[in-house]
N, C-alpha and C. Protein backbone atom coordinates (compact mmCIF):
# COMPACT_ATOMS: atom_id res chain seq x y z
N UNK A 1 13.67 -11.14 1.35
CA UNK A 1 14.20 -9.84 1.72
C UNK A 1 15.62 -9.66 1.19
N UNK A 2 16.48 -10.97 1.71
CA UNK A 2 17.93 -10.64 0.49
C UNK A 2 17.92 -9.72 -0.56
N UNK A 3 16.44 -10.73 -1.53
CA UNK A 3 16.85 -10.50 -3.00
C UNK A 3 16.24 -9.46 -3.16
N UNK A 4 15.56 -8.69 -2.57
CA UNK A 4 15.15 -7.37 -2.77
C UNK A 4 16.17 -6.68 -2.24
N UNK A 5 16.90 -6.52 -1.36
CA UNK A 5 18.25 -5.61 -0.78
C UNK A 5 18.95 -5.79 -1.96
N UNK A 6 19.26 -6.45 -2.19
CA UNK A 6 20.71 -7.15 -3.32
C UNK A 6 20.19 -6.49 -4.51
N UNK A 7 19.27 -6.74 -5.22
CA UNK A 7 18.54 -6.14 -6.15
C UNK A 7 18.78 -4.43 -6.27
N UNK A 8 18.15 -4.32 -4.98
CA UNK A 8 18.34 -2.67 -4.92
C UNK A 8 20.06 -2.02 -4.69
N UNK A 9 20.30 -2.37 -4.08
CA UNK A 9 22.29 -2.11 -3.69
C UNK A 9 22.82 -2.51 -5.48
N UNK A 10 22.23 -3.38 -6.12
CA UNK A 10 23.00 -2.84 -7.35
C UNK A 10 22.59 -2.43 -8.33
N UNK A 11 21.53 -1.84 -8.18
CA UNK A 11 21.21 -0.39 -9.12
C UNK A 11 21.95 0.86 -8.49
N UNK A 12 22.36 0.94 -6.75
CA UNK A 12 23.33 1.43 -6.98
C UNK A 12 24.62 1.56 -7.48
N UNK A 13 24.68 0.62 -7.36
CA UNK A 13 26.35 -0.05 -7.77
C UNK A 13 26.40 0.49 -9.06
N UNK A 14 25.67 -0.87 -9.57
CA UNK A 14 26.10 -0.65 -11.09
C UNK A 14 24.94 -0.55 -12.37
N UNK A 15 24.14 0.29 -12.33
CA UNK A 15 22.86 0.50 -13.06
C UNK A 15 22.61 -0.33 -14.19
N UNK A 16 23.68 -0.36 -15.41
CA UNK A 16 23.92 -1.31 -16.40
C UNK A 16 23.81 -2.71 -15.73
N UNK A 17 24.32 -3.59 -14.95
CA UNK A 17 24.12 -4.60 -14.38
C UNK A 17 23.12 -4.85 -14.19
N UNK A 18 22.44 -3.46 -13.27
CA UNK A 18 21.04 -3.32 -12.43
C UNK A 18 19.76 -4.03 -13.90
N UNK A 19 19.91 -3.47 -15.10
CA UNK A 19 18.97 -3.61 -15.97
C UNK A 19 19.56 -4.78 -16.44
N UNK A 20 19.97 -5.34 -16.93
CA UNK A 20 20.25 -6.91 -17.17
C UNK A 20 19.73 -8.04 -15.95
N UNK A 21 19.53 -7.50 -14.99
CA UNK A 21 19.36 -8.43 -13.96
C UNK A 21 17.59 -9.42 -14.43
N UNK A 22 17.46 -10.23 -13.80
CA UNK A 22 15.93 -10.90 -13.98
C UNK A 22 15.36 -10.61 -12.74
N UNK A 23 14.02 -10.14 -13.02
CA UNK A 23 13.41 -9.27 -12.08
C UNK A 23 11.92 -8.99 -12.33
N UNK A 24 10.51 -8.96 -11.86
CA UNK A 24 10.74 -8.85 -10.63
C UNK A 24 10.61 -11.20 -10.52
N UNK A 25 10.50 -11.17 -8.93
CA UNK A 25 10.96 -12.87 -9.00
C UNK A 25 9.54 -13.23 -8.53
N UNK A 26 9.28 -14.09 -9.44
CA UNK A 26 7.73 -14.81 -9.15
C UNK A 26 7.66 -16.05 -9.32
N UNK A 27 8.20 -16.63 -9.42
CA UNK A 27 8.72 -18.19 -9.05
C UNK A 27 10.37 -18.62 -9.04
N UNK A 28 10.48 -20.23 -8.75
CA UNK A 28 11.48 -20.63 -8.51
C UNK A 28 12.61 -20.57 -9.91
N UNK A 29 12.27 -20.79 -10.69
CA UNK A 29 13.19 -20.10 -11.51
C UNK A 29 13.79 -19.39 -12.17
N UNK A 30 13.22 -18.31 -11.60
CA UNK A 30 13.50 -16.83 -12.09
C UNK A 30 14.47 -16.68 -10.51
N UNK A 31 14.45 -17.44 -9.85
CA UNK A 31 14.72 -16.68 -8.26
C UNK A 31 16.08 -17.57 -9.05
N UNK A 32 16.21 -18.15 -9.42
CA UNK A 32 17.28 -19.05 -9.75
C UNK A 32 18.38 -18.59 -10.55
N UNK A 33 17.55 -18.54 -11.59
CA UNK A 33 18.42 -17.00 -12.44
C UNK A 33 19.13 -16.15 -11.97
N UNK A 34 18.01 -15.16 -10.96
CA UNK A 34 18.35 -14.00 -10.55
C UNK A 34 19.74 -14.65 -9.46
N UNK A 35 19.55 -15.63 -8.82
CA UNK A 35 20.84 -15.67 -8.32
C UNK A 35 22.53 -15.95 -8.83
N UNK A 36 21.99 -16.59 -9.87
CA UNK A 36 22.83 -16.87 -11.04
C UNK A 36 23.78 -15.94 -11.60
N UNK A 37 22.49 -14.80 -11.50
CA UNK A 37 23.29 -13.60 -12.08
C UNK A 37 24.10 -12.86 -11.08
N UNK A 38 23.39 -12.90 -9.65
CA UNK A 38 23.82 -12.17 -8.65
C UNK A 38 25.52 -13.08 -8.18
N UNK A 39 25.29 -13.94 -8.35
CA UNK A 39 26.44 -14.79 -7.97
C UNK A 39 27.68 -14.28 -9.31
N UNK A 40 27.35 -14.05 -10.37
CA UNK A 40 28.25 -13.84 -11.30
C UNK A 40 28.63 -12.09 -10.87
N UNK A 41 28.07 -11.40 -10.81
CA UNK A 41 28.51 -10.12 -10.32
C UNK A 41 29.31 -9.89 -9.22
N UNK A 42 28.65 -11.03 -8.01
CA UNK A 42 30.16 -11.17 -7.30
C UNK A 42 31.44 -11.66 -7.51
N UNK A 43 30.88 -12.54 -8.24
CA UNK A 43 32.39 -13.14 -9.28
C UNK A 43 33.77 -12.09 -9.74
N UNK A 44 32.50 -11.03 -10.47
CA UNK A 44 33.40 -10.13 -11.46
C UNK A 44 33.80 -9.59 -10.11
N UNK A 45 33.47 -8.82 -9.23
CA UNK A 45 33.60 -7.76 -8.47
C UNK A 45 34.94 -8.21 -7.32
N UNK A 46 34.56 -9.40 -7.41
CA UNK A 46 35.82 -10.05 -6.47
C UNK A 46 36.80 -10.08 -7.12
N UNK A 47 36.81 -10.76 -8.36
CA UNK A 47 37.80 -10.23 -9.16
C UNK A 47 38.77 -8.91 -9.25
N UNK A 48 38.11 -7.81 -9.17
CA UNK A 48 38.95 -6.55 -8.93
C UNK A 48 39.17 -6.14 -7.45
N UNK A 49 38.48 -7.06 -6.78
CA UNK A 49 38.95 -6.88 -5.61
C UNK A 49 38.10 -5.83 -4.07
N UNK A 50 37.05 -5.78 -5.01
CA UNK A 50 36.11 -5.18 -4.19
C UNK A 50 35.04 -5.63 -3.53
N UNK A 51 34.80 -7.03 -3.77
CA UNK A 51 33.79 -7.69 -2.70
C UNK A 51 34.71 -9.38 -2.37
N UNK A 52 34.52 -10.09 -1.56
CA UNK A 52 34.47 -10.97 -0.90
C UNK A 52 34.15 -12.16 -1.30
N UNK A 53 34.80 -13.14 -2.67
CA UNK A 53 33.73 -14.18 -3.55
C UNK A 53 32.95 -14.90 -2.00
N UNK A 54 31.94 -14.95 -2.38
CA UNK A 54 31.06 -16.33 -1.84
C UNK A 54 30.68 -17.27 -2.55
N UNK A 55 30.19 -18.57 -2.11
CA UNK A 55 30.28 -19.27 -2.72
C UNK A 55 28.38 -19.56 -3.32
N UNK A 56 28.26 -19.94 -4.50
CA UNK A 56 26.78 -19.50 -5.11
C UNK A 56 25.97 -20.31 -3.91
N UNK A 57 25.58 -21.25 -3.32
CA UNK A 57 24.79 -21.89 -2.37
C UNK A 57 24.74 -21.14 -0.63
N UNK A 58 25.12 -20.57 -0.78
CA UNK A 58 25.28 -19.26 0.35
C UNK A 58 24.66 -18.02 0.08
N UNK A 59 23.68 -18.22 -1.20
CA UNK A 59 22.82 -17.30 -1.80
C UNK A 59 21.43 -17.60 -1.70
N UNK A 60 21.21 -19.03 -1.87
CA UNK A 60 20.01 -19.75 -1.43
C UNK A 60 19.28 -19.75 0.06
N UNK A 61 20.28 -19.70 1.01
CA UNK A 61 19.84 -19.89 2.51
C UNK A 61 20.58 -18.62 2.92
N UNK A 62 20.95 -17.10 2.86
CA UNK A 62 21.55 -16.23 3.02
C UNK A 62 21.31 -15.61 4.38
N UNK A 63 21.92 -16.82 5.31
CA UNK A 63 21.53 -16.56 6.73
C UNK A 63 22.90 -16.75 7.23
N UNK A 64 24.36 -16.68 6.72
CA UNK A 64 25.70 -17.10 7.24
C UNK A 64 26.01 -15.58 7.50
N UNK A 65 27.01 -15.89 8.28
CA UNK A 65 28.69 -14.67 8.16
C UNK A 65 28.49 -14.10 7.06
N UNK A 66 29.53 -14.96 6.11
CA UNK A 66 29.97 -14.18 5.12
C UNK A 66 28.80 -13.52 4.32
N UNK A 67 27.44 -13.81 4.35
CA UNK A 67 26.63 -13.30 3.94
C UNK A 67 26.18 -11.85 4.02
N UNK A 68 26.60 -11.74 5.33
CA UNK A 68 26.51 -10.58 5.76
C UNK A 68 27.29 -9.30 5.86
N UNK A 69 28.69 -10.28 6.07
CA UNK A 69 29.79 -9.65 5.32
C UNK A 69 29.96 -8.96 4.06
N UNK A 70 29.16 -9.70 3.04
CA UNK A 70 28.78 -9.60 1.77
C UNK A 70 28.08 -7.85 1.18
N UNK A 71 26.71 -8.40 2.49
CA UNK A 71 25.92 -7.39 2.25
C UNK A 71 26.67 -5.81 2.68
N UNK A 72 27.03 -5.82 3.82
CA UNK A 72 27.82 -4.83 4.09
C UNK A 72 28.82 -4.34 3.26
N UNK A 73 29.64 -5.28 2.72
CA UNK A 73 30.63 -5.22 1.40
C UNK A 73 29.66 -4.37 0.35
N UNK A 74 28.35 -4.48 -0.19
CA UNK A 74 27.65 -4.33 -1.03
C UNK A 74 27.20 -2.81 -0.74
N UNK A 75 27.07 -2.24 0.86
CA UNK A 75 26.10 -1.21 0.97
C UNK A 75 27.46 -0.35 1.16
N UNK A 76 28.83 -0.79 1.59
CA UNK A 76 29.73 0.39 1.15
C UNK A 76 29.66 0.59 0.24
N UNK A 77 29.44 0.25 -1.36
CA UNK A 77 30.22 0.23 -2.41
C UNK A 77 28.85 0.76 -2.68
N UNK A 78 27.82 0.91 -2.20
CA UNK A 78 26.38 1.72 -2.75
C UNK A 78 26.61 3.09 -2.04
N UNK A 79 27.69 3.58 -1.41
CA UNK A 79 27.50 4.83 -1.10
C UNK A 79 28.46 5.46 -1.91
């Protein structure tokens, strides 16, 4: 369910991103990828200061705080 929220929140975000992403996820290493990538977008985005870095293994089990923090971080920035 994450990676379908996350997925979707950044085709709002950022559409160009949105189509580079790996998608849809049908095994473990595409889910791997796709986090790969998702983890690098927070990278950039923290960078300017608009999301919250987390750390990439907090993407795998996305049941913490800051996770959620995250997501919320993610669904402002989709409106």
């Amino acid at each position: 369910l994450f990676n379908n929220i996350s997925y979707y929140l950044l085709f709002l975000i950022d559409p160009q991103v949105h189509t580079s992403l790996t998608w849809p996820l049908y095994d473990t290493k595409v889910e791997r990828a796709f986090r790969s990538e998702l983890s690098t977008f927070i990278s950039d985005y923290a960078a300017k200061g608009l999301l919250t870095d987390v750390r990439p293994s907090y993407l795998v089990h996305p049941s913490c705080f800051k996770v959620s923090v995250l997501m919320y971080q993610l669904s402002v920035l989709a409106v």
